[in-house]
PDB file of N, CA and C in Angstrom:
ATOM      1  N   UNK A   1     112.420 -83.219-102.689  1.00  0.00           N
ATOM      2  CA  UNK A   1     111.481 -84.083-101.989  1.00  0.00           C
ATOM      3  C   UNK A   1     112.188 -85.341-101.476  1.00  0.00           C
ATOM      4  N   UNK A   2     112.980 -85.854-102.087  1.00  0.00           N
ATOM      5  CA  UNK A   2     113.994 -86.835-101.663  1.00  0.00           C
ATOM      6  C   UNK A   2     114.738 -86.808-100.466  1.00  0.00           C
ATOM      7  N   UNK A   3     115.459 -85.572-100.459  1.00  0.00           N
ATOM      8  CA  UNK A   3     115.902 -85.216 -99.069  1.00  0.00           C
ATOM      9  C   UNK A   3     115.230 -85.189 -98.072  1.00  0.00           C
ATOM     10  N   UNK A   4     113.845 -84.518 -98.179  1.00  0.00           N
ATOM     11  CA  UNK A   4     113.029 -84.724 -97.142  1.00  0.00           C
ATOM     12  C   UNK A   4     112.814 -85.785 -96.761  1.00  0.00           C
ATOM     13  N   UNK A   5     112.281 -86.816 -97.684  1.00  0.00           N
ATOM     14  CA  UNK A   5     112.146 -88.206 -97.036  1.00  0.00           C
ATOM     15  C   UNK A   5     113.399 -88.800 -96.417  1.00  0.00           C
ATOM     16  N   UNK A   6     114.497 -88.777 -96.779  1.00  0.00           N
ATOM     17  CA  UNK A   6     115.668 -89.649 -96.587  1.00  0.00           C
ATOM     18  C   UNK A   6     116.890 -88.764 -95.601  1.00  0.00           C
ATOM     19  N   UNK A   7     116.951 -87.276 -95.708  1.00  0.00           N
ATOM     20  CA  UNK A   7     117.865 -86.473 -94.895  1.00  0.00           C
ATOM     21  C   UNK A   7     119.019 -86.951 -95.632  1.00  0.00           C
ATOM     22  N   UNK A   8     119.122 -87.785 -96.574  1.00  0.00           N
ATOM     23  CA  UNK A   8     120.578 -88.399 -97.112  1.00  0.00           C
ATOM     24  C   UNK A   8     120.887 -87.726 -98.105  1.00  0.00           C
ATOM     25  N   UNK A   9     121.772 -86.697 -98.103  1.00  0.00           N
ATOM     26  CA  UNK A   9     122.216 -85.508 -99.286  1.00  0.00           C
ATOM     27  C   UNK A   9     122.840 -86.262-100.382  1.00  0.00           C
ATOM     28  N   UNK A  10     124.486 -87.141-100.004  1.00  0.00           N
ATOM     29  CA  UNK A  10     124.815 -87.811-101.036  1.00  0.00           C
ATOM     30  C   UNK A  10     123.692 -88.875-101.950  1.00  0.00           C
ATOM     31  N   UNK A  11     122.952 -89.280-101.421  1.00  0.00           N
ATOM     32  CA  UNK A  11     121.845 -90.054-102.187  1.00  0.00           C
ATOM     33  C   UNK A  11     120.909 -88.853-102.999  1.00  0.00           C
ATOM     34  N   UNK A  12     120.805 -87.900-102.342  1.00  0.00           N
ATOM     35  CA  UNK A  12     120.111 -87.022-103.522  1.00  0.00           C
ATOM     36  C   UNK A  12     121.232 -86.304-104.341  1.00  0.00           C
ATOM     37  N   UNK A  13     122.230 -86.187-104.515  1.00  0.00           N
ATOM     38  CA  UNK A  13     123.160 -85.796-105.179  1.00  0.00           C
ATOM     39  C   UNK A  13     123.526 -86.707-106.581  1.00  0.00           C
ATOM     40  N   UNK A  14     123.740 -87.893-105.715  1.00  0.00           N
ATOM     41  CA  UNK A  14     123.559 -89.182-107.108  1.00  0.00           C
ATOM     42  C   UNK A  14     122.365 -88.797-107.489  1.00  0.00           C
ATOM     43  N   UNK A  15     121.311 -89.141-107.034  1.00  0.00           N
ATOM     44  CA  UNK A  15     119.596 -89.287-107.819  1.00  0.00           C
ATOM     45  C   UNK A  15     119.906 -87.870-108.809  1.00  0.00           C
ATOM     46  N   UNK A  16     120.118 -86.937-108.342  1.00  0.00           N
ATOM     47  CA  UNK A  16     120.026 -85.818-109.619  1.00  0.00           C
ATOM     48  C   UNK A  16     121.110 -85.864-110.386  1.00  0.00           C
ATOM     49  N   UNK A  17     122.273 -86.408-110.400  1.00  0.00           N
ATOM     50  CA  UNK A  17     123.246 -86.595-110.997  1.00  0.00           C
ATOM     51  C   UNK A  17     124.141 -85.276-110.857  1.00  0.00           C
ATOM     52  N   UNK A  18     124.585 -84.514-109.606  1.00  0.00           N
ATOM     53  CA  UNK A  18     125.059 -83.649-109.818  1.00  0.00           C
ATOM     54  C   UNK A  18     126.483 -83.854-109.191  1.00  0.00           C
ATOM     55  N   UNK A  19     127.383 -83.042-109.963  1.00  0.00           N
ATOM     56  CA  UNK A  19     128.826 -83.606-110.090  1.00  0.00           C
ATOM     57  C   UNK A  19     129.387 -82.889-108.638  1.00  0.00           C
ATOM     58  N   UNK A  20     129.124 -81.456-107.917  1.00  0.00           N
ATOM     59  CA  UNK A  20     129.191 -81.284-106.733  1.00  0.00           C
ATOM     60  C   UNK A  20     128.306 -80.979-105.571  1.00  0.00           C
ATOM     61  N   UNK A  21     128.580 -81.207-104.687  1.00  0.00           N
ATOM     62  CA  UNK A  21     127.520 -81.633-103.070  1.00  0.00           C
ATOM     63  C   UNK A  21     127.325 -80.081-103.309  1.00  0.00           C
ATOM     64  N   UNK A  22     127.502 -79.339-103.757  1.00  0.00           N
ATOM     65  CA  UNK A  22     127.065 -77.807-103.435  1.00  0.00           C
ATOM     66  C   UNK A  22     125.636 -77.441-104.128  1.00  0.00           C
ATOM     67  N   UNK A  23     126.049 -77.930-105.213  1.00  0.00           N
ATOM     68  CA  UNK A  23     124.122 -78.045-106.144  1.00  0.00           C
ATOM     69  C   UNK A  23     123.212 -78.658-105.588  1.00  0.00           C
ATOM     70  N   UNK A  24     123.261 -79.603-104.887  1.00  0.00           N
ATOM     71  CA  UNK A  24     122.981 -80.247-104.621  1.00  0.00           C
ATOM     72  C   UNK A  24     122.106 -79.563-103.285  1.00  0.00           C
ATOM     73  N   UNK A  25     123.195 -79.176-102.581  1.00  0.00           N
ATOM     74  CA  UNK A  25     122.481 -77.926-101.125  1.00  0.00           C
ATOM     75  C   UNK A  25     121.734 -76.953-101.342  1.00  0.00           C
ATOM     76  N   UNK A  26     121.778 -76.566-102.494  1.00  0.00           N
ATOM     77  CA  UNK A  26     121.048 -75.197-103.403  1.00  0.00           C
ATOM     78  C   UNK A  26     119.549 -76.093-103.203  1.00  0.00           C
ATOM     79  N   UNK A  27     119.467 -77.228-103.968  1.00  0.00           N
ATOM     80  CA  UNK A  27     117.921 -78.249-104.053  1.00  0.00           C
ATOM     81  C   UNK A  27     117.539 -78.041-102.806  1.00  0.00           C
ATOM     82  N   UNK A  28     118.229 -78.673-101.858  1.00  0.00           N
ATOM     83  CA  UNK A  28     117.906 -78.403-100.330  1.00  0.00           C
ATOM     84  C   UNK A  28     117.268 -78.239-100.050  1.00  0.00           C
ATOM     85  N   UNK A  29     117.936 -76.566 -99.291  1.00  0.00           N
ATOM     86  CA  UNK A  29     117.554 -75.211 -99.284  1.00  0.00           C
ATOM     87  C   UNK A  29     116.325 -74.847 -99.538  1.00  0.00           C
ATOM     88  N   UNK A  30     116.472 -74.815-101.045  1.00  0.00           N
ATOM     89  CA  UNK A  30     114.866 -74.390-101.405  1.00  0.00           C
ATOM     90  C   UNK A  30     113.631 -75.428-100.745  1.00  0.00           C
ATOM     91  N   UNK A  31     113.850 -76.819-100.985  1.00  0.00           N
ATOM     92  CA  UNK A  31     112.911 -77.681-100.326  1.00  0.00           C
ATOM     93  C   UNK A  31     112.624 -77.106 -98.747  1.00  0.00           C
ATOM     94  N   UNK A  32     113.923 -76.962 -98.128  1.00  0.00           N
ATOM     95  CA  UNK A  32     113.069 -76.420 -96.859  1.00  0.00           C
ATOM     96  C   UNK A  32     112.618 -75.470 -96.827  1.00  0.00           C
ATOM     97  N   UNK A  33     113.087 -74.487 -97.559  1.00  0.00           N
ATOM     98  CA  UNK A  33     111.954 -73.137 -97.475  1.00  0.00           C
ATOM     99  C   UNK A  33     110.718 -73.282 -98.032  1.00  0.00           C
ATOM    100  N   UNK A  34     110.234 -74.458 -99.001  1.00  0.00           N
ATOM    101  CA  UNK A  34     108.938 -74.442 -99.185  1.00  0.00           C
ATOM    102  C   UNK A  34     108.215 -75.482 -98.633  1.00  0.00           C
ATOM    103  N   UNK A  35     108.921 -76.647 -97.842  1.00  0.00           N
ATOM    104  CA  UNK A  35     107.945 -77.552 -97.280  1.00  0.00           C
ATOM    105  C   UNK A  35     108.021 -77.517 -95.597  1.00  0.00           C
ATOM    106  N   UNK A  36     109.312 -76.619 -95.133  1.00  0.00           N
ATOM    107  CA  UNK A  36     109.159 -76.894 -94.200  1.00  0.00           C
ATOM    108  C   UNK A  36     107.775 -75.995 -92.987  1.00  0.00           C
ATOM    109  N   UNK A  37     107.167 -76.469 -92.280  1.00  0.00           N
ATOM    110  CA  UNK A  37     106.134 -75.836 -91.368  1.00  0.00           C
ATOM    111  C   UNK A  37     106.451 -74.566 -90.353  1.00  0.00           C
ATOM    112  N   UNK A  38     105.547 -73.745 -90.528  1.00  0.00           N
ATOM    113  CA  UNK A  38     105.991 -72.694 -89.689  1.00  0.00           C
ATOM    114  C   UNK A  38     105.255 -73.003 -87.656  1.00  0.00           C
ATOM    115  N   UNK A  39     105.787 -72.885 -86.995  1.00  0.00           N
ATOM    116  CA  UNK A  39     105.620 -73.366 -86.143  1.00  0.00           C
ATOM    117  C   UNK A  39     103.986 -72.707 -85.354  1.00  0.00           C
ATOM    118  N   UNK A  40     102.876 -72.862 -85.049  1.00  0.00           N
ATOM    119  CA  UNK A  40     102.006 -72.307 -84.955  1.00  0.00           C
ATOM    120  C   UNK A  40     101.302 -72.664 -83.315  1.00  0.00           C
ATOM    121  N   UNK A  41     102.264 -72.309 -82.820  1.00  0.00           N
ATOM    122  CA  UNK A  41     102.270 -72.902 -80.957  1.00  0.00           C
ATOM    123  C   UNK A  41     101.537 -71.201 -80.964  1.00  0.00           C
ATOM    124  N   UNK A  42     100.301 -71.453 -79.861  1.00  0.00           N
ATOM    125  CA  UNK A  42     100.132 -70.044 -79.436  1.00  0.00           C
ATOM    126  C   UNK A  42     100.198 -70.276 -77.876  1.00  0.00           C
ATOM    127  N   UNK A  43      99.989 -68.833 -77.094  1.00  0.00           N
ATOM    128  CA  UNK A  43      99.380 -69.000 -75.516  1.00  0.00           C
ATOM    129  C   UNK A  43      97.913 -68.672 -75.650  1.00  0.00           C
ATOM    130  N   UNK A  44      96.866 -69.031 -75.020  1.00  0.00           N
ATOM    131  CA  UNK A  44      95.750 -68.491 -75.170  1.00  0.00           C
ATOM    132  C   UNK A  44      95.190 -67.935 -73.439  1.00  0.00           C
ATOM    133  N   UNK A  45      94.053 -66.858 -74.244  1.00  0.00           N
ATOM    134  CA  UNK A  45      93.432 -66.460 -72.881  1.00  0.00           C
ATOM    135  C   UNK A  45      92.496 -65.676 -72.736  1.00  0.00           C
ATOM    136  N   UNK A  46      91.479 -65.681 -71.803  1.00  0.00           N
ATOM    137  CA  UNK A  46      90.241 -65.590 -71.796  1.00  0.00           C
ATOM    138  C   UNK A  46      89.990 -64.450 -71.229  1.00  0.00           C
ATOM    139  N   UNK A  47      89.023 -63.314 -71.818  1.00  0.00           N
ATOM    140  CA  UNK A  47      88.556 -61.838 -71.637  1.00  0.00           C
ATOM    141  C   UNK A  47      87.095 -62.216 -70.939  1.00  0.00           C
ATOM    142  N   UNK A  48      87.105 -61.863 -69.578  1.00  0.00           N
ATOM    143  CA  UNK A  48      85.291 -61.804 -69.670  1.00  0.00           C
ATOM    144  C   UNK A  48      85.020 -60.510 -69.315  1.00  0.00           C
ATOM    145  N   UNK A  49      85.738 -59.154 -69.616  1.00  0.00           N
ATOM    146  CA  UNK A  49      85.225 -57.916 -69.222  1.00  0.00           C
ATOM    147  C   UNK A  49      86.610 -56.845 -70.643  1.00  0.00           C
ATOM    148  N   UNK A  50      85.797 -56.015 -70.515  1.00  0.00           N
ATOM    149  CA  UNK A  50      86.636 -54.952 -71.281  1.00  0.00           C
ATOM    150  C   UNK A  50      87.485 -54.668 -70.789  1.00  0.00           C
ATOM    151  N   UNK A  51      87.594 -54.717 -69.593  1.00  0.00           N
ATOM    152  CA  UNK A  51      88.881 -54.239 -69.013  1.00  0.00           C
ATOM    153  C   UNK A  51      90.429 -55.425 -68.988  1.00  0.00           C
ATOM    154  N   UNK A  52      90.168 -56.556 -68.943  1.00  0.00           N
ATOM    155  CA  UNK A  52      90.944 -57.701 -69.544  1.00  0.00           C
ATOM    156  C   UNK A  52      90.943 -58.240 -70.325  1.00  0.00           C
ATOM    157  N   UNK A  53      90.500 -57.556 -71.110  1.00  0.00           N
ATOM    158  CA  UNK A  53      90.444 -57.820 -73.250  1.00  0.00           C
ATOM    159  C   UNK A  53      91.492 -56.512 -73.330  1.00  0.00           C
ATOM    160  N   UNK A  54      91.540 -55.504 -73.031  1.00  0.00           N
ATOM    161  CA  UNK A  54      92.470 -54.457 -72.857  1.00  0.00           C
ATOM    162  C   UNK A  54      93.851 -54.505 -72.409  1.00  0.00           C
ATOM    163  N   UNK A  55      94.212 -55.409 -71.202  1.00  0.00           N
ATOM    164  CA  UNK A  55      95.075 -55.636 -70.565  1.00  0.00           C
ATOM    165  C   UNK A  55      95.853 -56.813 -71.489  1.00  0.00           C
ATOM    166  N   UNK A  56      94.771 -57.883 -71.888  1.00  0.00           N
ATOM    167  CA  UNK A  56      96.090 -58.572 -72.748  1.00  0.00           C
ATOM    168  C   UNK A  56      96.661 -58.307 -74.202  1.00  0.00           C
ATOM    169  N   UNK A  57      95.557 -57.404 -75.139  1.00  0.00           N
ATOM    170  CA  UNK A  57      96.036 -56.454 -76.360  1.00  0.00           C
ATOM    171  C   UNK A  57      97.179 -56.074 -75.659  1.00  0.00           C
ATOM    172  N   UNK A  58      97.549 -55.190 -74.481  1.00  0.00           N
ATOM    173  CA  UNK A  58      98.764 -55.256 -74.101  1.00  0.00           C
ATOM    174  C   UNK A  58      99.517 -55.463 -74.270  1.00  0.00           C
ATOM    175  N   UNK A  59      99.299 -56.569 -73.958  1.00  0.00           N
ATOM    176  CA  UNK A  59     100.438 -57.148 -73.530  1.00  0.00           C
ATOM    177  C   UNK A  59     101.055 -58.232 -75.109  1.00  0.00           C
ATOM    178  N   UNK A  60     100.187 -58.231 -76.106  1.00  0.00           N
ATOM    179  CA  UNK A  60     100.212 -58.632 -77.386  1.00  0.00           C
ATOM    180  C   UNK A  60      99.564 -59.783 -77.830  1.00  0.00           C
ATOM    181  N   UNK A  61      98.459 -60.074 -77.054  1.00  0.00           N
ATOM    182  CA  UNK A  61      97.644 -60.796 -77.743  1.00  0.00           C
ATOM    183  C   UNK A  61      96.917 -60.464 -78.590  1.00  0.00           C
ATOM    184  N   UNK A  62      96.516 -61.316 -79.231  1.00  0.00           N
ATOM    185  CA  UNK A  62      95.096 -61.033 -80.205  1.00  0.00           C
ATOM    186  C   UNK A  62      93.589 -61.343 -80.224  1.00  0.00           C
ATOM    187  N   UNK A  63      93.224 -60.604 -80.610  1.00  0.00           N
ATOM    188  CA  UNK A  63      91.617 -61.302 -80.252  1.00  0.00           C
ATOM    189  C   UNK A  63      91.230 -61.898 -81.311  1.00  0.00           C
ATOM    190  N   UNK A  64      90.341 -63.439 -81.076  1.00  0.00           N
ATOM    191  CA  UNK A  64      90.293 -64.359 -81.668  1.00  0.00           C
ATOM    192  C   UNK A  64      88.805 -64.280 -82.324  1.00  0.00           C
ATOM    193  N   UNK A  65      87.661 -64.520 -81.327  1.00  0.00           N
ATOM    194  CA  UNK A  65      86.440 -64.372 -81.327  1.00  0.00           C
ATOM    195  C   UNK A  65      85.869 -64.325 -80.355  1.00  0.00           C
ATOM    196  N   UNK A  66      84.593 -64.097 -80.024  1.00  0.00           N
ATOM    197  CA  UNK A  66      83.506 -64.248 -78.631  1.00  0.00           C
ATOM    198  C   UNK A  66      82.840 -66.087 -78.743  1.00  0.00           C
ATOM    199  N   UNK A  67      83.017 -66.371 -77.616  1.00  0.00           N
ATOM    200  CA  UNK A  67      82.242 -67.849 -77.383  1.00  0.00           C
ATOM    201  C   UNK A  67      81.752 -67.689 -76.186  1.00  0.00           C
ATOM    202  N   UNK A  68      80.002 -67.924 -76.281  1.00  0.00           N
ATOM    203  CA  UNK A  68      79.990 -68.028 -74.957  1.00  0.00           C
ATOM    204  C   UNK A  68      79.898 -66.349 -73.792  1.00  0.00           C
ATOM    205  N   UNK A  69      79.785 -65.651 -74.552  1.00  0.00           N
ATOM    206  CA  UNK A  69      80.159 -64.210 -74.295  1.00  0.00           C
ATOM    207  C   UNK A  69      81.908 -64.156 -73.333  1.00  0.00           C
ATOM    208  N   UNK A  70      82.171 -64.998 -73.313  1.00  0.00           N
ATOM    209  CA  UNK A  70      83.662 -64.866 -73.044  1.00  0.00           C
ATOM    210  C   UNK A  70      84.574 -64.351 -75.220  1.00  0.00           C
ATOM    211  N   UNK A  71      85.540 -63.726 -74.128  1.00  0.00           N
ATOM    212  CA  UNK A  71      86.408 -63.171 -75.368  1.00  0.00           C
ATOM    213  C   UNK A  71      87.414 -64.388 -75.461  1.00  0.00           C
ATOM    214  N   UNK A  72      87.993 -64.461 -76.560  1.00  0.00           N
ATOM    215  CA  UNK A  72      89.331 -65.703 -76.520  1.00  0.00           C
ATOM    216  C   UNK A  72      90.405 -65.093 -77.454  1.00  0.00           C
ATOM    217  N   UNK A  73      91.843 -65.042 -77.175  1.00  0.00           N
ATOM    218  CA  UNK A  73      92.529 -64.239 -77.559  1.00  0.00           C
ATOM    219  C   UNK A  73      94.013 -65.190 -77.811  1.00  0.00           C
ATOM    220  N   UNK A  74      94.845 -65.006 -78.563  1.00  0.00           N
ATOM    221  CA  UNK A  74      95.880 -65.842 -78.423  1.00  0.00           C
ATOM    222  C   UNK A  74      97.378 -64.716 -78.907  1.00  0.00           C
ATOM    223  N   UNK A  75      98.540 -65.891 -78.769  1.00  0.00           N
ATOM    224  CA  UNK A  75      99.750 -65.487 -79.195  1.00  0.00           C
ATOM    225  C   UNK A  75     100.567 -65.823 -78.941  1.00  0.00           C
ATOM    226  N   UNK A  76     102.006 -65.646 -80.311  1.00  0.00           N
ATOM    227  CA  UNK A  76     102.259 -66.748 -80.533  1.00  0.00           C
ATOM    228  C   UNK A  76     103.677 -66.850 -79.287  1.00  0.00           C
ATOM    229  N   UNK A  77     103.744 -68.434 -79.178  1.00  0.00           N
ATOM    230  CA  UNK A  77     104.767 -68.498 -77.889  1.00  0.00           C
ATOM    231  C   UNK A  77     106.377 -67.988 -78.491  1.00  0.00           C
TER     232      UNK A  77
END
């Protein structure tokens, strides 16, 4: 959690007291694999007939829900 706040490795290396910068990268590591965010950018786009709710499954969108009797569909960029 330190690293995250600060990006300063030798300062988290002292703070845990570890004698090489390599243990130290191991802490890391794991911190970014569990705090860092997965990126959740989509494209979105709008079905108002079966036949272009079809065309963008296609093409790999997903369907989201109905609003509005329009379809809304997304994916990811």
């Amino acid at each position: 959690m330190e690293y995250h706040k600060t990006k300063d490795i030798l300062h988290v290396k002292q703070l845990l007291g570890h004698k090489r910068v390599d243990n130290t990268v191991l802490y890391v590591q794991f911190e970014e694999a569990l705090f860092s965010k997965p990126q959740d950018e989509f494209h979105s786009a709008i079905a108002r007939s079966v036949d272009e709710a079809r065309r963008l499954i296609e093409v790999g969108f997903e369907y989201v829900c109905t609003f509005e009797g329009a379809m809304l569909f997304r994916k990811r960029k």
